[in-house]
C-alpha atoms as a PDB file:
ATOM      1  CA  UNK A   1      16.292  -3.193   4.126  1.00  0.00           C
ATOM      2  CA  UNK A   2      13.599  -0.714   5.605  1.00  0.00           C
ATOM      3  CA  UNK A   3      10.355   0.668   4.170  1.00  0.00           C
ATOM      4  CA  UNK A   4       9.812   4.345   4.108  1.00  0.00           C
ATOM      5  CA  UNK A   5       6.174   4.525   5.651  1.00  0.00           C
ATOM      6  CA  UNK A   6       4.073   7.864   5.380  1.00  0.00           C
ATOM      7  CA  UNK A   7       0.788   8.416   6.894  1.00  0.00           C
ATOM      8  CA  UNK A   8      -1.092  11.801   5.692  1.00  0.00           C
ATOM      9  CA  UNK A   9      -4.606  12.595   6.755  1.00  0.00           C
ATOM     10  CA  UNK A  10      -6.321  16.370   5.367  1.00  0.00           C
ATOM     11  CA  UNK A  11      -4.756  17.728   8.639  1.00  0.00           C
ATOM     12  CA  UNK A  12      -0.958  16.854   9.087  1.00  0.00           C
ATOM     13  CA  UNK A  13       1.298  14.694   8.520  1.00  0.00           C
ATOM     14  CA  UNK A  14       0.940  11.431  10.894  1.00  0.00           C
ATOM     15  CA  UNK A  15       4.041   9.698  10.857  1.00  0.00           C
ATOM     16  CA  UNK A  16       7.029   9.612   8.229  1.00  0.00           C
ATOM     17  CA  UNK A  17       9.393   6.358   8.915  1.00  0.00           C
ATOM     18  CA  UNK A  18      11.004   4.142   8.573  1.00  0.00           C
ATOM     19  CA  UNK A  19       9.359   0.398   9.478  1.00  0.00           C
ATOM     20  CA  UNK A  20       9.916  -3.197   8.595  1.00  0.00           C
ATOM     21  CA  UNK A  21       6.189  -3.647   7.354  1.00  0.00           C
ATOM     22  CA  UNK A  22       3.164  -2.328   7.027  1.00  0.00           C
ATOM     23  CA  UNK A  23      -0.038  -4.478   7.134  1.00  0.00           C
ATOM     24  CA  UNK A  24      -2.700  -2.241   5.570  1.00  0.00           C
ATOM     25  CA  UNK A  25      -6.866  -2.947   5.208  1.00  0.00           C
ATOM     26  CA  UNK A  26      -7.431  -3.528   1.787  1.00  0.00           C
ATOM     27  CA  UNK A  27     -10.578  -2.979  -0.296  1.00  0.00           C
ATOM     28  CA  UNK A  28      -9.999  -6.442  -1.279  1.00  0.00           C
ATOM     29  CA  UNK A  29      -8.951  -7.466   2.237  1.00  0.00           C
ATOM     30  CA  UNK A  30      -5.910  -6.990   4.331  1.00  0.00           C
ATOM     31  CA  UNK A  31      -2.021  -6.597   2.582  1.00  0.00           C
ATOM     32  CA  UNK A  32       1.417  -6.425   4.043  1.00  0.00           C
ATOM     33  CA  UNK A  33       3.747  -4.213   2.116  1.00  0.00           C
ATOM     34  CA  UNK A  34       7.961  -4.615   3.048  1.00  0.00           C
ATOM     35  CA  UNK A  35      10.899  -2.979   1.167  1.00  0.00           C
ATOM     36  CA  UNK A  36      10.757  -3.427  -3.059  1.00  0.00           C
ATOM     37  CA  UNK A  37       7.251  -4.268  -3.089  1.00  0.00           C
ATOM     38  CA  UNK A  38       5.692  -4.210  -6.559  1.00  0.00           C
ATOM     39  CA  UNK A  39       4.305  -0.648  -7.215  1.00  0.00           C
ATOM     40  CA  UNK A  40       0.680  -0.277  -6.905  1.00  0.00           C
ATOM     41  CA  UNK A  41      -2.210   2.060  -5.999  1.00  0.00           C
ATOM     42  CA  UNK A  42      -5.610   1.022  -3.751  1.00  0.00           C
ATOM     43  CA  UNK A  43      -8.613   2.358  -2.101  1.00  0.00           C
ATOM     44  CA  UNK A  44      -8.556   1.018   1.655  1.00  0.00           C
ATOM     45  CA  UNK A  45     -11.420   0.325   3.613  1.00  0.00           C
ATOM     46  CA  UNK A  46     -12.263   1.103   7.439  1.00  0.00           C
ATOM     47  CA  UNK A  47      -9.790  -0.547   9.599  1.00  0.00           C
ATOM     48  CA  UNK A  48      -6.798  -1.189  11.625  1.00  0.00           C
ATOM     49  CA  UNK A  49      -3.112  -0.485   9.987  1.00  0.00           C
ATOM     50  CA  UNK A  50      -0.594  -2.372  11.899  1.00  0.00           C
ATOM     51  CA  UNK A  51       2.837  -1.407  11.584  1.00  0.00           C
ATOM     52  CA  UNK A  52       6.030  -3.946  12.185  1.00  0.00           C
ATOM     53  CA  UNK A  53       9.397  -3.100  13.438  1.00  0.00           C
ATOM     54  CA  UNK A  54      10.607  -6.244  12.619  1.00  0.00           C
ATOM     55  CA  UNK A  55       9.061  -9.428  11.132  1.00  0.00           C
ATOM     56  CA  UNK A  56       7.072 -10.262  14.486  1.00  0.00           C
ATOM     57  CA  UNK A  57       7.031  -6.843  16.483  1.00  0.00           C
ATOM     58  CA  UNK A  58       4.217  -4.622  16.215  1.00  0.00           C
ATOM     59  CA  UNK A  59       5.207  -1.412  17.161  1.00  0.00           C
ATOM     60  CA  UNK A  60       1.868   0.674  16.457  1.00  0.00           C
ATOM     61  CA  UNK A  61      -1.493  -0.114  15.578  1.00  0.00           C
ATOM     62  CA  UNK A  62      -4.035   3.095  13.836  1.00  0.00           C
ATOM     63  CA  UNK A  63      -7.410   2.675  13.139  1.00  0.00           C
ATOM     64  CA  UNK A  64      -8.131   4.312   9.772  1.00  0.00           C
ATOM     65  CA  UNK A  65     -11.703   5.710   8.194  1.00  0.00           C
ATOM     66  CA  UNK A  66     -10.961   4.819   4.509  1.00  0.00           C
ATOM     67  CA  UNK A  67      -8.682   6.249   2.064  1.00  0.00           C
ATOM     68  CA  UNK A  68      -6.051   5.124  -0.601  1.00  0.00           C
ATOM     69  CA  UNK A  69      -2.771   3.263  -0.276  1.00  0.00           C
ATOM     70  CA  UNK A  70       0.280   4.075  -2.993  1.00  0.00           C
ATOM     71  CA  UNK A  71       3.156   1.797  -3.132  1.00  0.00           C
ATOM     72  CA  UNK A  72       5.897   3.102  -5.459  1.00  0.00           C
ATOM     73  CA  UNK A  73       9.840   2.990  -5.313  1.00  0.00           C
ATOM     74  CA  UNK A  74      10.277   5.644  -2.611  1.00  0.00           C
ATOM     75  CA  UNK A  75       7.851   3.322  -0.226  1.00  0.00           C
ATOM     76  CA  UNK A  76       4.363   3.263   0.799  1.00  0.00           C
ATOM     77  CA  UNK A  77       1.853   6.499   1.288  1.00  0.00           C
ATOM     78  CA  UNK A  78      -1.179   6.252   3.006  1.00  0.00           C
ATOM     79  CA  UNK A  79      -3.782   9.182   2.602  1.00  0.00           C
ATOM     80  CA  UNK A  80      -6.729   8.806   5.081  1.00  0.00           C
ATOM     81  CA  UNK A  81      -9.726   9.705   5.444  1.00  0.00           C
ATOM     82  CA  UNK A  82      -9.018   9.971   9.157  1.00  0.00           C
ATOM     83  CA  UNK A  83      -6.969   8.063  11.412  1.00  0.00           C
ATOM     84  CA  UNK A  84      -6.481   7.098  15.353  1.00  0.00           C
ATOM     85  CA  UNK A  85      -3.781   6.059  17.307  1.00  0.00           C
ATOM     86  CA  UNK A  86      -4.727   2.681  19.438  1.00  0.00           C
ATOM     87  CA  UNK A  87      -3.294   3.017  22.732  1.00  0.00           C
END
């Protein structure tokens, strides 16, 4: 089963797919989110998102200025301050 990942900063829309996990920098430190994850809602601190096309792949890695994280039944949404790709 696949997680339905958004990304959404004031300018555009990042990146809308569809991932294994997500690893995302918590307020309260660093959480991985996969498919049927409890719902929940978070501020996120400065940091690096890393996202997983499988359980060990990492198939993108953004560096993000602070923001919140939403978790709900449709997947997770991330709305950033700013973010960067890491090459």
């Amino acid at each position: 089963m696949a997680l339905h990942f958004e990304l959404v900063t004031p300018e555009k829309l990042l990146r809308s797919e569809e991932v294994h996990m997500v690893v995302v920098p918590g307020i309260e430190g660093d959480f991985g989110v996969l498919a049927g994850h409890a719902p929940f809602m978070t501020v996120i601190r400065p940091g690096e998102l890393a996202i997983y096309s499988d359980a060990t792949t990492v198939t993108g890695r953004i560096t993000l200025d602070g923001g919140f994280a939403e978790v709900n039944e449709k997947g997770l949404t991330i709305l950033a301050e700013t973010a960067n790709e890491i090459a």
